[in-house]
Protein backbone atom coordinates (compact mmCIF):
# COMPACT_ATOMS: atom_id res chain seq x y z
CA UNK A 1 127.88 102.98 72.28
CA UNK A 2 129.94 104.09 75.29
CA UNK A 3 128.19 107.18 76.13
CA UNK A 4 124.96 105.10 76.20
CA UNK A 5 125.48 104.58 79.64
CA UNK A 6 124.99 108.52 80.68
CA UNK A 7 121.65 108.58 78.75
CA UNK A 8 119.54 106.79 82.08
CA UNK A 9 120.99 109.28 83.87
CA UNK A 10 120.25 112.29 81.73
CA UNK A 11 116.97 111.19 81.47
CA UNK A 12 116.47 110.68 85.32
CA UNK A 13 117.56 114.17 85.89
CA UNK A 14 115.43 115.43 82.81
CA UNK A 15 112.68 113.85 84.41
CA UNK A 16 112.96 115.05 88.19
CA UNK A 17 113.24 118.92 86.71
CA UNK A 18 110.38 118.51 85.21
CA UNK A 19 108.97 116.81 88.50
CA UNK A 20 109.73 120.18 89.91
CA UNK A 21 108.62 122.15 87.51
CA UNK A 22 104.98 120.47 88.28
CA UNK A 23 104.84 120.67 91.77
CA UNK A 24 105.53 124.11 91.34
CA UNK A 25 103.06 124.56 89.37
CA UNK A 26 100.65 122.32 91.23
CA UNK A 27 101.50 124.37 94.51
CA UNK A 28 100.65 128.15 92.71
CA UNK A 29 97.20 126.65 92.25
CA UNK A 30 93.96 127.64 94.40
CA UNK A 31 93.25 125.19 97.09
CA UNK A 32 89.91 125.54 96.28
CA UNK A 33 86.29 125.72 98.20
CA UNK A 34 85.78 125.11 101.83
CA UNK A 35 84.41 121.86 100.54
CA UNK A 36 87.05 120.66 98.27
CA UNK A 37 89.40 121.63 100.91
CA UNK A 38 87.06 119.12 103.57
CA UNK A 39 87.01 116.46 100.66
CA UNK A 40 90.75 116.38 99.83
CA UNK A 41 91.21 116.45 103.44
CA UNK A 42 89.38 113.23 104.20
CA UNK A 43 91.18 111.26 101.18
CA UNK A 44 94.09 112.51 102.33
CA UNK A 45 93.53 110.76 106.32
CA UNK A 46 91.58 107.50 104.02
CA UNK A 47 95.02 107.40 102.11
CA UNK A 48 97.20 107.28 105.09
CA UNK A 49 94.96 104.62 107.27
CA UNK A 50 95.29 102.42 103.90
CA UNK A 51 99.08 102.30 103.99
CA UNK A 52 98.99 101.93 107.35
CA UNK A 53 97.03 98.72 107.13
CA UNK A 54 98.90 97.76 103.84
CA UNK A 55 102.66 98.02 106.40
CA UNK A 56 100.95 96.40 109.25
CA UNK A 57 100.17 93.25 106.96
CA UNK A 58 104.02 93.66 104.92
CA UNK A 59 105.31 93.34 108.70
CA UNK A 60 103.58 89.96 109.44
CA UNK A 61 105.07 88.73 106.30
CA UNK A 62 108.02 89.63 106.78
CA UNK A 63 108.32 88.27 110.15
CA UNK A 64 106.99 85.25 109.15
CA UNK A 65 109.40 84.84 106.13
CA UNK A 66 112.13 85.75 108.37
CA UNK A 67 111.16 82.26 110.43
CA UNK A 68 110.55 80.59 107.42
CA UNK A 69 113.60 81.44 105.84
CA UNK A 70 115.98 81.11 108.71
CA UNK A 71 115.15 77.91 110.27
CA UNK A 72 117.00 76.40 112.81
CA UNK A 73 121.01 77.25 111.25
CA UNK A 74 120.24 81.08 111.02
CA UNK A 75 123.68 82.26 110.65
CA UNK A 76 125.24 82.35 107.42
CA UNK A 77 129.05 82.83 106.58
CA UNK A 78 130.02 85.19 104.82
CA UNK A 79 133.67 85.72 104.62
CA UNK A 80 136.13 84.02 107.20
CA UNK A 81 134.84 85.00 110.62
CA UNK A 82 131.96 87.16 109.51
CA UNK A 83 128.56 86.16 109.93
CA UNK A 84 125.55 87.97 109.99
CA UNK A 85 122.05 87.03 111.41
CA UNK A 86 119.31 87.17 108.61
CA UNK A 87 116.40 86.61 111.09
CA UNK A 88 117.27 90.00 112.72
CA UNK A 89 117.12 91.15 108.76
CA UNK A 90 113.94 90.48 108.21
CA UNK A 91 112.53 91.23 112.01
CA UNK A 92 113.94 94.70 111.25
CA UNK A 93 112.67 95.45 108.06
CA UNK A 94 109.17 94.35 109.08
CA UNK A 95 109.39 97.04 111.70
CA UNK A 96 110.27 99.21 109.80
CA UNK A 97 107.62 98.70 107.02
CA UNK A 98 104.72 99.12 109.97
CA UNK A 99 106.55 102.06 111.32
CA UNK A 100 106.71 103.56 108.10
């Protein structure tokens, strides 16, 4: 039952070689025809404007969970003469998330 606890972690490594193996395999392929090259192009750039839409809209959220959350007594302690600002928390990570 001990060694139990190695078998996630055997399998996560099992499973990113055999990630590799695919993308090598995936990047020995053709590319294709000029026009499967102009389609995969275009879902490619529809793809990215999606998640950029989908981080814009995580970032208001954030933000406004960040207000919600923090209120008026926004500093929390944490150990004796430690506190740390959760507003800025959140402000970042919304950001972040549009940036991303």
């Amino acid at each position: 039952m001990e060694n139990l606890v190695y078998l996630p972690v055997l399998m996560a490594l099992g499973g990113l070689a055999y990630m590799a193996y695919l993308w090598g395999w995936v990047s020995k392929q053709d590319a294709g025809t000029g026009k499967m090259q102009e389609i995969s192009t275009a879902i490619a750039e529809g793809a990215l404007s999606f998640l950029n839409a989908e981080y814009r809209v995580l970032s208001y959220f954030c933000r406004s969970c960040g207000g919600s959350f923090s209120g008026s007594n926004h500093f929390y302690r944490i150990r004796q003469f430690k506190y740390v600002d959760f507003r800025s928390v959140y402000y970042r990570g919304g950001f972040l998330g549009y940036c991303g």
